[in-house]
Protein backbone atom coordinates (compact mmCIF):
# COMPACT_ATOMS: atom_id res chain seq x y z
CA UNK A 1 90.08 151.46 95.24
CA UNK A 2 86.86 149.61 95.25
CA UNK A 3 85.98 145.86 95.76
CA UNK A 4 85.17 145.41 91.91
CA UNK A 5 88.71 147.21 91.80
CA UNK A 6 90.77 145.10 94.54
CA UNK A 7 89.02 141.51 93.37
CA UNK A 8 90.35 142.33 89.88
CA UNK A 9 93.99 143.31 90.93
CA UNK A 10 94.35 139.72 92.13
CA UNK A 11 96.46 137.25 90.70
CA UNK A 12 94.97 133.59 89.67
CA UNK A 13 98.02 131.07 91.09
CA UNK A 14 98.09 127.46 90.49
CA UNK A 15 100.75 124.72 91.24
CA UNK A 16 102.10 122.45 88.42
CA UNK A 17 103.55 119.50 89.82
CA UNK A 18 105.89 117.14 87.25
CA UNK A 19 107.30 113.69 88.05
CA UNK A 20 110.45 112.31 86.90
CA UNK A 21 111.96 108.77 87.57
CA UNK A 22 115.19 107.95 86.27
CA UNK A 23 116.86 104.37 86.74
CA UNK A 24 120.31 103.23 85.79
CA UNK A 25 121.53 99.85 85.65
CA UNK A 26 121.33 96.94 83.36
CA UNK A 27 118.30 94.66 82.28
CA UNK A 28 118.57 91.97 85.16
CA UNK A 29 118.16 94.83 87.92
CA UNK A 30 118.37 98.83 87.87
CA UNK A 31 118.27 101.39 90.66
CA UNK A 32 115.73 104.43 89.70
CA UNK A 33 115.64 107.64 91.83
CA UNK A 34 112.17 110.20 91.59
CA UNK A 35 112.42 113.38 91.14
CA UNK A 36 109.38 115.97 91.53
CA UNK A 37 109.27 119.38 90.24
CA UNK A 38 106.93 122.15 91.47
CA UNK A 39 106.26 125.33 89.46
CA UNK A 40 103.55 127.85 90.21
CA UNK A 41 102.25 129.65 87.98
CA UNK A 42 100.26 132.94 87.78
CA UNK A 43 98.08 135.08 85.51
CA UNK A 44 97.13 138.72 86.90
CA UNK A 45 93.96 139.85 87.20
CA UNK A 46 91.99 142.04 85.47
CA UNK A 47 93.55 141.34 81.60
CA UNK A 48 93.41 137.44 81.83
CA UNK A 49 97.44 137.65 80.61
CA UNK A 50 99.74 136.17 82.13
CA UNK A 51 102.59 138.50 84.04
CA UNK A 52 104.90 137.13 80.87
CA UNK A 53 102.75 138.08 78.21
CA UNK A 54 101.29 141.14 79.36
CA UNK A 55 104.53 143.20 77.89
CA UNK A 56 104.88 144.77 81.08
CA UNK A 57 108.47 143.61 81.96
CA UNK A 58 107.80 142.94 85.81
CA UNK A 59 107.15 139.78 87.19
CA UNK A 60 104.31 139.13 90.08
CA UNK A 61 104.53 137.79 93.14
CA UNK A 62 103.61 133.98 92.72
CA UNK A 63 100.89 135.06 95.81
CA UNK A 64 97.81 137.71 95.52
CA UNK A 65 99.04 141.38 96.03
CA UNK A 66 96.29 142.72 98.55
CA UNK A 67 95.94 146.30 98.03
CA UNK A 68 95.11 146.64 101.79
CA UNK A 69 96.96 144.65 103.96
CA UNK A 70 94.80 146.01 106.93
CA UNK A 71 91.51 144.36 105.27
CA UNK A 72 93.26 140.52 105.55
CA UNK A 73 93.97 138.73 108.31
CA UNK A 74 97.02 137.48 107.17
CA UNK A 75 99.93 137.85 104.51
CA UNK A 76 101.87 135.86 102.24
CA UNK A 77 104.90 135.95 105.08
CA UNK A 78 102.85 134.54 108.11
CA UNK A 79 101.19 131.88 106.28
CA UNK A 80 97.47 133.21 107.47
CA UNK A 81 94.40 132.47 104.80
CA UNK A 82 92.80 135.55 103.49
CA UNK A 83 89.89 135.28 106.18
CA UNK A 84 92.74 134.71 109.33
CA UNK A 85 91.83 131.03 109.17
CA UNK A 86 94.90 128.28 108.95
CA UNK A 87 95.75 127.27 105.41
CA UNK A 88 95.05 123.21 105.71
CA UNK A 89 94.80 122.68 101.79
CA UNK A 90 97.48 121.36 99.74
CA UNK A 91 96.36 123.87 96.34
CA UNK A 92 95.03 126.79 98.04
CA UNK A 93 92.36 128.74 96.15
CA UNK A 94 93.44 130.64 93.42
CA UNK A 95 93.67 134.51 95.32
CA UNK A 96 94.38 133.16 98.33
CA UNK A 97 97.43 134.11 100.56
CA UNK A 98 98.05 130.93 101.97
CA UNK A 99 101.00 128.48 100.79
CA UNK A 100 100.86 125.46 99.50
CA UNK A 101 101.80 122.69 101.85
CA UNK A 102 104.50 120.14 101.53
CA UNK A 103 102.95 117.26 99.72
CA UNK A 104 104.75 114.98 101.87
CA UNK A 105 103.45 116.26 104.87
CA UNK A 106 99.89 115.22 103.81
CA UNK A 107 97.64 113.18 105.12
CA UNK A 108 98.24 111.17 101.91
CA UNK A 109 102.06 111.39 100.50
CA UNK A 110 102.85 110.41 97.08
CA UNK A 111 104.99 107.51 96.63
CA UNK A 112 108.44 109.30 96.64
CA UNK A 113 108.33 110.46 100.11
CA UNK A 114 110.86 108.77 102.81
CA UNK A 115 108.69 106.44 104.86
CA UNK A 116 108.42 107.72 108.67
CA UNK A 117 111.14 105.65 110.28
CA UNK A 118 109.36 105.61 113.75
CA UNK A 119 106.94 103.44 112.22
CA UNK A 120 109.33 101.08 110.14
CA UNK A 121 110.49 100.07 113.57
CA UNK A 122 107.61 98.96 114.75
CA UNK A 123 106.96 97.34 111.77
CA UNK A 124 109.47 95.05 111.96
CA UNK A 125 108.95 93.69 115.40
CA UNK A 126 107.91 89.85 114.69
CA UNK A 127 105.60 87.76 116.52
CA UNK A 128 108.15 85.66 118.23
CA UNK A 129 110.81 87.88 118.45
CA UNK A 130 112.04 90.08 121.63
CA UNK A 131 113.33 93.22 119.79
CA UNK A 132 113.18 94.56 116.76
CA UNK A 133 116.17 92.90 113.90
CA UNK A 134 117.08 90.87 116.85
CA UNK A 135 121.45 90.00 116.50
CA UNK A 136 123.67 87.47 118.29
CA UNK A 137 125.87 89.14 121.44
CA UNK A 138 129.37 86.85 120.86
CA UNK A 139 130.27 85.83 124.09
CA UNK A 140 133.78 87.76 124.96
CA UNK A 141 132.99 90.26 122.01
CA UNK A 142 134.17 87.36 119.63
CA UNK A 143 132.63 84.34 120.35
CA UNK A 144 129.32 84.00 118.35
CA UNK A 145 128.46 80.14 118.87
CA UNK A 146 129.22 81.19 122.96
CA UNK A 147 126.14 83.24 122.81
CA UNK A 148 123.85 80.34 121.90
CA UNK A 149 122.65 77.78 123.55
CA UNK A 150 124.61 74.81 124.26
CA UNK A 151 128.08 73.48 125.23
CA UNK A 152 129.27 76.43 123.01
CA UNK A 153 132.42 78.18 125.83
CA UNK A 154 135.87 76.63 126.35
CA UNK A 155 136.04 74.51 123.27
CA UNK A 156 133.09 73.39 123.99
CA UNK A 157 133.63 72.71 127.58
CA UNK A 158 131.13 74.70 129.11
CA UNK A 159 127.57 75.17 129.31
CA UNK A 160 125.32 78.24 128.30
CA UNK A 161 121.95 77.64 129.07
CA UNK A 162 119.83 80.04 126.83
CA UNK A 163 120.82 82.81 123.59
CA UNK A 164 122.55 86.02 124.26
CA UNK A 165 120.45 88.82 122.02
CA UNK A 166 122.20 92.00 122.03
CA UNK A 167 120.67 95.23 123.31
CA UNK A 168 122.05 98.14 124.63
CA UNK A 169 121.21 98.95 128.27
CA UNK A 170 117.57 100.82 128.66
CA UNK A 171 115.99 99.47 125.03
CA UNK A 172 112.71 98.11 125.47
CA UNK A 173 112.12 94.99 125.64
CA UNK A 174 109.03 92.89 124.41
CA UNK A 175 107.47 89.69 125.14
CA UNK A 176 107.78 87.25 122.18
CA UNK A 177 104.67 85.39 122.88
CA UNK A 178 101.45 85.90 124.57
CA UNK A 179 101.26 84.05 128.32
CA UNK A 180 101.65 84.76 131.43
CA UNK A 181 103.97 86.01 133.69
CA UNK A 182 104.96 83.56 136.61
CA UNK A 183 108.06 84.71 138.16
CA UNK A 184 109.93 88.36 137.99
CA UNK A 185 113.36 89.05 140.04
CA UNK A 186 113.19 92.87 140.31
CA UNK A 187 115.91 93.65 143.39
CA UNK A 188 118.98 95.13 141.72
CA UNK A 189 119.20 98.01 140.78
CA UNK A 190 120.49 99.24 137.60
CA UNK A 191 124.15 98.20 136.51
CA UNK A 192 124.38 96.09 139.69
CA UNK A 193 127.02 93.17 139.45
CA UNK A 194 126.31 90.20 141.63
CA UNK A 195 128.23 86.71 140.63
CA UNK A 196 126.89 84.01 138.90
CA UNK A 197 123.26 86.26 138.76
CA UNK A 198 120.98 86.65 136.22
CA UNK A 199 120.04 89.65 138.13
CA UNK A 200 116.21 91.15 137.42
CA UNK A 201 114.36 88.99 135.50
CA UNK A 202 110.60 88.18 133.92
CA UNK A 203 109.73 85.34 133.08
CA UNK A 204 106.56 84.09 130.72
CA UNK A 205 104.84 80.56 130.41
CA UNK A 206 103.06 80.32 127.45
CA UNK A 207 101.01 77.34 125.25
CA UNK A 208 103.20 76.91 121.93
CA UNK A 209 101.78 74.49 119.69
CA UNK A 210 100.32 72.27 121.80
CA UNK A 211 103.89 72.56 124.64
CA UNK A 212 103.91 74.74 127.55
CA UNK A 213 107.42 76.64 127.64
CA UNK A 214 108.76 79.27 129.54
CA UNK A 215 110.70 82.11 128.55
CA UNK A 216 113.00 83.88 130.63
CA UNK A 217 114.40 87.17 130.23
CA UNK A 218 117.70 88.08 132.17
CA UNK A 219 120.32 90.62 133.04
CA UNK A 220 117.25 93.76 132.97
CA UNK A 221 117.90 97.09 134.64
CA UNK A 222 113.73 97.40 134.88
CA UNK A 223 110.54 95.30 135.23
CA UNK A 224 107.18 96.27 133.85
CA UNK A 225 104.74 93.51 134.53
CA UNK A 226 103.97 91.91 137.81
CA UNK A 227 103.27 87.91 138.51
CA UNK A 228 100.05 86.97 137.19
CA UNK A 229 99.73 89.67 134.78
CA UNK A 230 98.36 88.28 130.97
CA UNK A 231 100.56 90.17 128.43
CA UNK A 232 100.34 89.68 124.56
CA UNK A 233 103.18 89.20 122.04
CA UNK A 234 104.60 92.65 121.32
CA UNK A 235 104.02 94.27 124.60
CA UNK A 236 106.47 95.79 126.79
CA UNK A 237 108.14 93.71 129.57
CA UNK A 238 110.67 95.77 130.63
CA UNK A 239 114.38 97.07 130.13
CA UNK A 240 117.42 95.58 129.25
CA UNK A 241 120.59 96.34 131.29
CA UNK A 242 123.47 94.59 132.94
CA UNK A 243 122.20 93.27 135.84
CA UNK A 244 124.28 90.22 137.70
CA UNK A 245 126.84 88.93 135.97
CA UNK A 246 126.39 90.66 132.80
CA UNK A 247 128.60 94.33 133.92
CA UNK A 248 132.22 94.01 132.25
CA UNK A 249 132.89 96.70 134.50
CA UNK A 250 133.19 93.99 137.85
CA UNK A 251 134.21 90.97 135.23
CA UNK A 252 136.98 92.69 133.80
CA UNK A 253 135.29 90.63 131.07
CA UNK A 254 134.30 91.85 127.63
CA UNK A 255 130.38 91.58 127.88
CA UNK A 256 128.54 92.92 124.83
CA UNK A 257 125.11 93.94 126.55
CA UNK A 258 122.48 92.03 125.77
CA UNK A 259 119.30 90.37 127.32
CA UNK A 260 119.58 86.38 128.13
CA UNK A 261 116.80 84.28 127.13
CA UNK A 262 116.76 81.10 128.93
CA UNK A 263 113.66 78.22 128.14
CA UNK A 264 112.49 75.21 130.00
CA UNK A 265 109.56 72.96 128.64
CA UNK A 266 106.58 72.41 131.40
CA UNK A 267 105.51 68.96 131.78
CA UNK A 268 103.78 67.25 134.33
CA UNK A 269 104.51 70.22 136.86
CA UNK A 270 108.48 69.35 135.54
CA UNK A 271 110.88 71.54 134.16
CA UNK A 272 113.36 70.51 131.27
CA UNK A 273 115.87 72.47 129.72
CA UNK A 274 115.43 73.65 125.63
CA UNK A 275 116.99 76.06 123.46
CA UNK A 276 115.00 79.32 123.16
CA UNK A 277 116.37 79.77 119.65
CA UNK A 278 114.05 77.07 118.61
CA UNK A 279 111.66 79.21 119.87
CA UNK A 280 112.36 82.42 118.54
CA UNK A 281 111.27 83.61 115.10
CA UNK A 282 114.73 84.97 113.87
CA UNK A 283 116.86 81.77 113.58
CA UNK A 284 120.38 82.32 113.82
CA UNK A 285 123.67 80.27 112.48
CA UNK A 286 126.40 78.98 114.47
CA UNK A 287 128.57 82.05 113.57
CA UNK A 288 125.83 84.70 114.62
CA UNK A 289 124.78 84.81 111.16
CA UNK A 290 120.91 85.26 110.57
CA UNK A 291 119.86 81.64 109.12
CA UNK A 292 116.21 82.62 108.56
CA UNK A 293 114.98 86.43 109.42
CA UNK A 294 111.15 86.74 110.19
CA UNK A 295 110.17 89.23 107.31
């Protein structure tokens, strides 16, 4: 067979790509799902007719037939373009061996594609927040005022300086505001118990609105920045654990882990005590609730 021969054998293949959207529901809200449909379609060549009207009774391959696999440097099976090259194109050339690829793997998806969720997460880390969708760790697995700040334990009896924000042991933990860091604790190791501890910690002084506060982070089985380092909001100060007193294992306590955020306001070289929910930009009801979320 000659080349006039072998480019006429050749099918002509394109892709036909529907949308549907169908919703449900009533007029004051409906839920819609989308659906796409993908047909390709071929004509053989040679005729012009398509493999349906040519009377023939067979159907083609929705891909090129080569009549000499030897000449290509790849088949319909392997994926390899008709010159060994990679198919990169969404609609390959018509007479081309490659596949079509995934329109969701694009570089640009269409609308009904599920969002990476990798990036959702990061997405919804807030200036002013020290983990992403930040929740309340109740104090003895129950008590959700005891992990604010306040005289919130024992009916009230008892003290806890700072907000409880659970995370499990190892999740990264991020600086809510830009600053400074002036003091780390970085001597236990991992899990270590050690009473009435806060065990590692990092904390950051930083220029809020015209007040200088500092945030302290607690209870962490790793440290990532050093004193005197400048971080930014958002970057990584280490990893949350259940250092000190925060391993139910030695309590015999129920300890949700979490990472303890303790403030104090710098004035005049003095240091005052002040709730770091204020502080945060997830605010938080007495019963763990989220009051006001930051997206």
């Amino acid at each position: 067979m000659d080349e006039a021969e072998a480019s006429q054998s050749k099918s002509t293949c394109f892709i036909q790509v529907d949308y549907t959207t169908i919703c449900w529901g009533n007029d004051t809200g409906s839920d819609c799902k989308h659906e796409q449909h993908v047909d390709i379609i071929c004509h053989e060549g040679g005729s012009g007719g398509s493999s349906g009207d040519n009377g023939s009774g067979s159907e083609s391959s929705p891909w090129p037939d080569d009549p000499d696999e030897s000449d290509v440097g790849g088949s319909p099976d392997d994926g390899g373009s008709s010159d060994g090259g990679t198919c990169t194109e969404l609609i390959p050339e018509p007479g081309s061996d490659c596949e079509p690829i995934d329109p969701c793997e694009s570089d640009n998806p269409p609308f009904y594609c599920e969002p990476d969720e990798e990036e959702d997460e990061e997405e919804t880390l807030c200036l002013g927040d020290p983990v992403a969708n930040p929740e309340i760790a109740p104090s003895g697995g129950w008590n959700y005022p005891g992990g604010q700040y306040g005289h919130t334990r024992n009916g009230g009896e008892r003290f806890h300086d700072g907000i409880d924000i659970r995370m499990e042991p190892n999740t990264n933990l991020f600086s809510a505001y830009s600053g400074e860091v002036v003091h780390t604790i970085e001597s236990f190791d991992p899990g270590e118990y050690a009473r009435n501890s806060y065990g590692n910690t990092v904390t950051i002084e930083t220029n809020f609105v015209g007040e200088t506060i500092q945030l302290t982070y607690a209870h962490l089985n790793s440290v990532k920045v050093d004193v005197g380092d400048i971080v930014q909001a958002g970057d990584q100060i280490g990893l949350s654990g259940e250092t000190g007193n925060a391993n139910d294992e030695e309590t015999r306590t129920k300890i949700i882990p979490h990472v303890h955020i303790k403030g104090r306001l710098k004035k005049n070289e003095s240091l005052s005590k002040l709730d770091p929910g204020s502080y945060l930009a997830t605010k938080f009801n007495s019963d763990g609730s989220v009051k006001e979320s930051c997206k």
